[in-house]
N, C-alpha and C. Protein backbone atom coordinates (compact mmCIF):
# COMPACT_ATOMS: atom_id res chain seq x y z
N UNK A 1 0.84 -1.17 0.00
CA UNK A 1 0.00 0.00 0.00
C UNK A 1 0.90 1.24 0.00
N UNK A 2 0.30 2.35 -0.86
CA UNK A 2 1.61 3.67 -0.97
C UNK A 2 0.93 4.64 0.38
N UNK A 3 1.58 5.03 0.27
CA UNK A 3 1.46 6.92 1.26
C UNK A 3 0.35 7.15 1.14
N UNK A 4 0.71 7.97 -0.53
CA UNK A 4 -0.67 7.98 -0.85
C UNK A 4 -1.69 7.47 -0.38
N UNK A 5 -2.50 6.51 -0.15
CA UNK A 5 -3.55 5.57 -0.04
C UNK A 5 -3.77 5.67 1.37
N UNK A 6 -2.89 5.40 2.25
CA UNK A 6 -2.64 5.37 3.41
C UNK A 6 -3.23 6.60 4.41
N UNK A 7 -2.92 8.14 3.88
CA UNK A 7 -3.22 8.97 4.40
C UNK A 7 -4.31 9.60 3.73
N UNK A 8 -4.50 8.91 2.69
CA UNK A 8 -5.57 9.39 1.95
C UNK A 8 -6.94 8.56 2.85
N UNK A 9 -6.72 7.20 3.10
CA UNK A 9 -7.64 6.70 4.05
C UNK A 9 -7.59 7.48 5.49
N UNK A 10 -6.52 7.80 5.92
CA UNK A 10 -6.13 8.17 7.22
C UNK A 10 -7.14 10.26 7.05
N UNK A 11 -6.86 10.86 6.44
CA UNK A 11 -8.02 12.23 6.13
C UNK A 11 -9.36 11.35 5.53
N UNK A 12 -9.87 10.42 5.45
CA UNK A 12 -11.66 10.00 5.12
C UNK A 12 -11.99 9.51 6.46
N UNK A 13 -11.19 8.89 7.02
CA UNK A 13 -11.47 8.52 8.56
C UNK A 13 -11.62 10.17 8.97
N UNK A 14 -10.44 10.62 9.25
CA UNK A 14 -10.79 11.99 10.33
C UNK A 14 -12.01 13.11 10.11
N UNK A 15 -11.95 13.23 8.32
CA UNK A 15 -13.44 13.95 8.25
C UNK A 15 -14.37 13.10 8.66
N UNK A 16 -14.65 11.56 8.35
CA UNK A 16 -15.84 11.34 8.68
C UNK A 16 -16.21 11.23 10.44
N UNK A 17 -15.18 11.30 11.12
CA UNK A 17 -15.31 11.57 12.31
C UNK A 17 -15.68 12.73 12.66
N UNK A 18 -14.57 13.58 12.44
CA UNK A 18 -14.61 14.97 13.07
C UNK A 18 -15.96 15.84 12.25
N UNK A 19 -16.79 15.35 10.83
CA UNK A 19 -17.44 16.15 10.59
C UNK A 19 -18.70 15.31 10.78
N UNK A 20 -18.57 13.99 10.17
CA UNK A 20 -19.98 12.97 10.93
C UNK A 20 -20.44 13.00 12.04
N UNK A 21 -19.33 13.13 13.06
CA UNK A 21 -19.82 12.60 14.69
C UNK A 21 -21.05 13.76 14.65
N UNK A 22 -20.78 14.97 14.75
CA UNK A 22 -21.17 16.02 15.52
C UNK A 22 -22.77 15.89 14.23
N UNK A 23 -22.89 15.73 13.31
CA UNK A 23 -23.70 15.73 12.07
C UNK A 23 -24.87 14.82 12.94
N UNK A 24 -24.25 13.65 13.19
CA UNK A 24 -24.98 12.66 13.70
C UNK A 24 -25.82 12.97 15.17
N UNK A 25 -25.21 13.75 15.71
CA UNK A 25 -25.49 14.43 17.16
C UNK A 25 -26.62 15.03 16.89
N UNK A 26 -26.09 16.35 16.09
CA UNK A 26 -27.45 16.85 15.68
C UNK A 26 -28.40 16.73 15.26
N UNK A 27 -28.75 15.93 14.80
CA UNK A 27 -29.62 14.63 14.16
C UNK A 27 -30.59 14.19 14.83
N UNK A 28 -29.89 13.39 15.82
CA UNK A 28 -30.59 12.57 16.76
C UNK A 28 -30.59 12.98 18.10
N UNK A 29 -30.41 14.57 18.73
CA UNK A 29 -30.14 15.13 19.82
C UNK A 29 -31.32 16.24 19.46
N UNK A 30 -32.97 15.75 20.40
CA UNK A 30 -34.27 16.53 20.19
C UNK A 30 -34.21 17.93 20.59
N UNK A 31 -34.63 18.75 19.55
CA UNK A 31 -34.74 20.02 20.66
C UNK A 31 -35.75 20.29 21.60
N UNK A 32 -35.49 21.52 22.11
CA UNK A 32 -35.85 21.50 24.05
C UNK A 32 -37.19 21.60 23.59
N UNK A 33 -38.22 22.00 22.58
CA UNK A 33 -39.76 21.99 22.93
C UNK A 33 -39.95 20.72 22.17
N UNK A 34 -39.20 20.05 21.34
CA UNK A 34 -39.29 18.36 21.39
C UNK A 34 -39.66 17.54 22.44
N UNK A 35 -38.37 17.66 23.46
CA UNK A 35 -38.30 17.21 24.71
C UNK A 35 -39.10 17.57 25.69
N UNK A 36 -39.76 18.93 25.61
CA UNK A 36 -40.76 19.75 26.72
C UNK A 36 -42.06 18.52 25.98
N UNK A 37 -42.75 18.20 24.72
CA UNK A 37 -43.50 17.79 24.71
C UNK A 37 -43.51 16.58 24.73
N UNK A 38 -42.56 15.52 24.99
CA UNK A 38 -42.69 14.43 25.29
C UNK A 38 -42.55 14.24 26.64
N UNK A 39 -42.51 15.36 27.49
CA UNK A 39 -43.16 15.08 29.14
C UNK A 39 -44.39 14.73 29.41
N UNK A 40 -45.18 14.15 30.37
CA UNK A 40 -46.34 14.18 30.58
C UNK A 40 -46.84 14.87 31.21
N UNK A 41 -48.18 15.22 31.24
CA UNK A 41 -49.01 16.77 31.59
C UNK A 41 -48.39 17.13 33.28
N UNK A 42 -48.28 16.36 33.84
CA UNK A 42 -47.80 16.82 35.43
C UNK A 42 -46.34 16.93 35.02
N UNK A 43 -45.57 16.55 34.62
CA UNK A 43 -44.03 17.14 34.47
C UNK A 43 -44.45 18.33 33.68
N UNK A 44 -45.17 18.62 32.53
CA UNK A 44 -44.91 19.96 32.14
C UNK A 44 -45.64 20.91 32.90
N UNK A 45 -46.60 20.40 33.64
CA UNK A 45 -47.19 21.50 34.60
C UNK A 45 -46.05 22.09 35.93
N UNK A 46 -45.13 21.10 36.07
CA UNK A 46 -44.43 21.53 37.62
C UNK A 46 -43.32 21.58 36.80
N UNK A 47 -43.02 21.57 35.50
CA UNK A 47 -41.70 22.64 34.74
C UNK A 47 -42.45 23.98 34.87
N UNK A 48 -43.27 23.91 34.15
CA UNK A 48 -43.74 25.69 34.04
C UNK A 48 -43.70 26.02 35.71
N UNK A 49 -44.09 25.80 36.71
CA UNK A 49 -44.22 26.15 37.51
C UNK A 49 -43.36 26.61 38.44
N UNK A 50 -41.87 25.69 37.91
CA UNK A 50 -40.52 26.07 38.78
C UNK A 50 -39.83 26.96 37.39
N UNK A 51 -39.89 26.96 36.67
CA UNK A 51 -39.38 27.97 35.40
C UNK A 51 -38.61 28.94 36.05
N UNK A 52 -39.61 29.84 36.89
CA UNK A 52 -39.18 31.20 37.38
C UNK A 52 -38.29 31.20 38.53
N UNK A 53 -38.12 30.59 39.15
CA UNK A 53 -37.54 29.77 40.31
C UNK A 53 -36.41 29.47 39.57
N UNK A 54 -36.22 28.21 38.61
CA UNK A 54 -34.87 28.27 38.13
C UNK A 54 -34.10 29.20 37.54
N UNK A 55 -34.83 30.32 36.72
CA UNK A 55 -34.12 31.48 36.07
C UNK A 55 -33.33 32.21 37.21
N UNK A 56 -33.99 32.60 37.85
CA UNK A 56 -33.63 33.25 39.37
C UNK A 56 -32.63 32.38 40.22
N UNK A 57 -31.91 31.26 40.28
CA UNK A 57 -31.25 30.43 40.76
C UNK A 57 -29.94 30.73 39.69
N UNK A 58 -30.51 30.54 38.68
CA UNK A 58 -29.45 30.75 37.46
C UNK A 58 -28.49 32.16 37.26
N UNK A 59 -30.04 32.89 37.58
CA UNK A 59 -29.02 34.21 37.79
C UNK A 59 -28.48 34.54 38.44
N UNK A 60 -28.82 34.22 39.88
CA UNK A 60 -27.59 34.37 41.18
C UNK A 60 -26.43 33.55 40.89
N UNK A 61 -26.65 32.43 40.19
CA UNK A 61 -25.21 31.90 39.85
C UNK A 61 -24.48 32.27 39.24
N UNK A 62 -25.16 33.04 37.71
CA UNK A 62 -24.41 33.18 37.02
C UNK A 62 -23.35 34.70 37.54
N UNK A 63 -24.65 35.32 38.29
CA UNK A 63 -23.96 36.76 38.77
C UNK A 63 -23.14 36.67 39.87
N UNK A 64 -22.92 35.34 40.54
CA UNK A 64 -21.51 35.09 41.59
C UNK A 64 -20.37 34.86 40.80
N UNK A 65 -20.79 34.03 40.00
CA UNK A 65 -19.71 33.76 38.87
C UNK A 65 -18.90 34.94 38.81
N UNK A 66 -19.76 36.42 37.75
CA UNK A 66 -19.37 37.15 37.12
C UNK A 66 -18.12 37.64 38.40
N UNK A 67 -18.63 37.70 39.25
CA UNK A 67 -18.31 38.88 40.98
C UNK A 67 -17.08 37.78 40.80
N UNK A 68 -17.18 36.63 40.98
CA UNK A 68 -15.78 35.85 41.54
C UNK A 68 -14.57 35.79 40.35
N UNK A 69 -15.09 36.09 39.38
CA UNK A 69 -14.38 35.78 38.28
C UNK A 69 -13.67 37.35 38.21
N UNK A 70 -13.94 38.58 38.58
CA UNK A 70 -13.52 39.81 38.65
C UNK A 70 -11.99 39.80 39.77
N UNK A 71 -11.70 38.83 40.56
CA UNK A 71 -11.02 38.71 41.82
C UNK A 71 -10.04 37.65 41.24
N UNK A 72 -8.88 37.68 41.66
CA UNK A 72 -7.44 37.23 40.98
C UNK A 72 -7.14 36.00 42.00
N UNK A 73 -8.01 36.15 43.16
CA UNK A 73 -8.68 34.92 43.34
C UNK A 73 -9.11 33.54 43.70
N UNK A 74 -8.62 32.13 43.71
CA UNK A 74 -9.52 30.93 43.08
C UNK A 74 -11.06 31.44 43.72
N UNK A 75 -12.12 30.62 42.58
CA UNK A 75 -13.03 30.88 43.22
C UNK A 75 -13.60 30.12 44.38
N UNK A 76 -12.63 29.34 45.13
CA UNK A 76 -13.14 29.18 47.04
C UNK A 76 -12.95 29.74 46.98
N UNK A 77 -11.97 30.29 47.09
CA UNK A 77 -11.21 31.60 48.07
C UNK A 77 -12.22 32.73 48.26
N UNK A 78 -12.62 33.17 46.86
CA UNK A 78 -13.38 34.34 46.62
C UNK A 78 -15.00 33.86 47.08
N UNK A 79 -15.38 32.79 47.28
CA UNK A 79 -16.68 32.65 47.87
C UNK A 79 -16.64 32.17 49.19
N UNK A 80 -15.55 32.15 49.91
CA UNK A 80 -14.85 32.10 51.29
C UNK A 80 -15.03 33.47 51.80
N UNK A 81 -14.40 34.11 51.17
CA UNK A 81 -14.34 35.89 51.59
C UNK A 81 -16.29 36.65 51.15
N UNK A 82 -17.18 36.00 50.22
CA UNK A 82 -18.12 36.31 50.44
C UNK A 82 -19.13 35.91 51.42
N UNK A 83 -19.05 34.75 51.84
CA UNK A 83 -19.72 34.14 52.67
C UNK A 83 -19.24 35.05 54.11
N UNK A 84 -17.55 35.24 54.42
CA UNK A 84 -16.87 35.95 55.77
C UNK A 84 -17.68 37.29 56.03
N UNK A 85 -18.18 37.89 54.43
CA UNK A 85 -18.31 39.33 54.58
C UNK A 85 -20.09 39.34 54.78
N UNK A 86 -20.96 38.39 54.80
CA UNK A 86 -22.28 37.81 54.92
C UNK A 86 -22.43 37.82 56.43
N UNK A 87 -21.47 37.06 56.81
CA UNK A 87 -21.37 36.24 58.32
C UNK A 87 -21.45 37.80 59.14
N UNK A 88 -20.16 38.83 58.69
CA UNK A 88 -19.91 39.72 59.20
C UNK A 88 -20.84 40.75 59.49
N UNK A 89 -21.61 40.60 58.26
CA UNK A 89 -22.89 42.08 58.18
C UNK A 89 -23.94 41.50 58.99
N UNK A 90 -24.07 40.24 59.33
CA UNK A 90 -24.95 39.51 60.28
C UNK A 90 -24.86 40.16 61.53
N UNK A 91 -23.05 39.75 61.97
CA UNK A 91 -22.79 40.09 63.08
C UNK A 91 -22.91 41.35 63.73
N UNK A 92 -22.77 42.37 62.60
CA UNK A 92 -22.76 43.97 63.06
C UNK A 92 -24.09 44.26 63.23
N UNK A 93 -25.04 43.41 62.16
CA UNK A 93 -26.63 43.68 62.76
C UNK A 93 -27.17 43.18 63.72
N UNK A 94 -26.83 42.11 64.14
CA UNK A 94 -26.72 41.67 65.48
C UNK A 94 -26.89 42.71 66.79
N UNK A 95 -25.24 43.15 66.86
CA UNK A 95 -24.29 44.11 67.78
C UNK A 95 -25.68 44.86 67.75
N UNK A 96 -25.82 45.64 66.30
CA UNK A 96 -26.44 47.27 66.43
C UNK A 96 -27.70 46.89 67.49
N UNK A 97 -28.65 45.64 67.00
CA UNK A 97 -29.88 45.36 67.49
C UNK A 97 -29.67 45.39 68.73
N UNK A 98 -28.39 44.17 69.28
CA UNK A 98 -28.49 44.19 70.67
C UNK A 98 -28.18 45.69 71.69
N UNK A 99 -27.31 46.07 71.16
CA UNK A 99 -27.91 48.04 71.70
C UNK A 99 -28.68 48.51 71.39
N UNK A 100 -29.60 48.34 70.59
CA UNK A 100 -30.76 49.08 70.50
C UNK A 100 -31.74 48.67 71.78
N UNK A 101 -31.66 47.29 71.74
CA UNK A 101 -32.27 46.54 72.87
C UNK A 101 -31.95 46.95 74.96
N UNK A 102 -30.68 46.99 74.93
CA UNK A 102 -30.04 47.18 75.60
C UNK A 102 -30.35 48.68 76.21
N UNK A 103 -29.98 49.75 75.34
CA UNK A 103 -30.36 51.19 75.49
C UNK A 103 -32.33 51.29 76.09
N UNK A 104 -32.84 50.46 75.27
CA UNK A 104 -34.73 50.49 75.58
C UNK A 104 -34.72 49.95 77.07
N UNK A 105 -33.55 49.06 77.43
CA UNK A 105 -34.13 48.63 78.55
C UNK A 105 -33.46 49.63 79.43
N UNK A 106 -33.20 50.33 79.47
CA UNK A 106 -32.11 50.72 80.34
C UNK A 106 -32.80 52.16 80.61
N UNK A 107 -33.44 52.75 79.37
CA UNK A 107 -34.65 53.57 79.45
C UNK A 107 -35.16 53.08 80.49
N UNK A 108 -35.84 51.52 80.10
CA UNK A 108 -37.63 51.47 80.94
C UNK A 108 -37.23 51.44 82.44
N UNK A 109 -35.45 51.06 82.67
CA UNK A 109 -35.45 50.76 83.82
C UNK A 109 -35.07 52.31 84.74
N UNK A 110 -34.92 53.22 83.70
CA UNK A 110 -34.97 54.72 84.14
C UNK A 110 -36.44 55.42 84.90
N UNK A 111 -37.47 54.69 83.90
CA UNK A 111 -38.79 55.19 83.99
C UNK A 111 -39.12 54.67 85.21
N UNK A 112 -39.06 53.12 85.45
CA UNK A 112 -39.73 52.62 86.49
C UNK A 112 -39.28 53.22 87.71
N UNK A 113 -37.96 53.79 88.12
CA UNK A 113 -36.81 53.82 89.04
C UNK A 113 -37.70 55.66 89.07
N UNK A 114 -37.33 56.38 88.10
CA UNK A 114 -38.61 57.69 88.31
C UNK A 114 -39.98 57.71 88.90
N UNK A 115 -40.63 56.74 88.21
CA UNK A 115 -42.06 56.05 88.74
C UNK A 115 -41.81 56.14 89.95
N UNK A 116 -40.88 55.27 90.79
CA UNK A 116 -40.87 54.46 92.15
C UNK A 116 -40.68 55.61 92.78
N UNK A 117 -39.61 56.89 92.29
CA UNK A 117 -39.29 57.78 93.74
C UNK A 117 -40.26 58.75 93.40
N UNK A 118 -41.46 58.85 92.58
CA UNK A 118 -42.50 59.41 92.70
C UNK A 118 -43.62 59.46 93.64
């Protein structure tokens, strides 16, 4: 067998791979309102129903993504330091509440203590 022949078989193999495979994919790979209608009426009723729910899941993901991907980074790291800075704004609302709390009582215990030497 020459060269020729050889690599001439060896490029009919690789196109018919590299341009068949994906040919064939598309082919036989349904599209999504294909697939939406071969659900049955309760799967497409509780798709429509979480639809909005998943978009909204999707977008917080995709928009952590964007945020973590802005930071030099890995993204633990960078959703380590968002979660720290979550934890943190907790904690300071916490603090503020518990003086707010703290200060009211400290009022009422002004009032009653006025009350009493009244």
């Amino acid at each position: 067998m020459s060269r020729r022949a050889m690599y001439g078989k060896m490029a009919a193999v690789f196109l018919g791979c590299s341009i068949g495979g994906p040919l064939i994919m598309y082919y036989v790979t349904p599209s999504e309102g294909e697939l939406f209608k071969r659900f049955s009426p309760d799967l497409q009723k509780r798709n429509l129903e979480m639809r909005p729910e998943r978009e909204k899941n999707y977008k917080d993901f995709a928009g952590k993504m964007i945020e973590y991907s802005k930071s030099d980074k890995p993204i633990w790291a960078a959703e380590e330091d968002a979660r720290r800075k979550v934890r943190e704004e907790i904690m300071s609302r916490e603090s503020a509440e518990r003086k707010v709390r703290e200060e009211r009582a400290a009022e009422m215990r002004a009032e009653i203590q006025a009350a009493k030497a009244r």
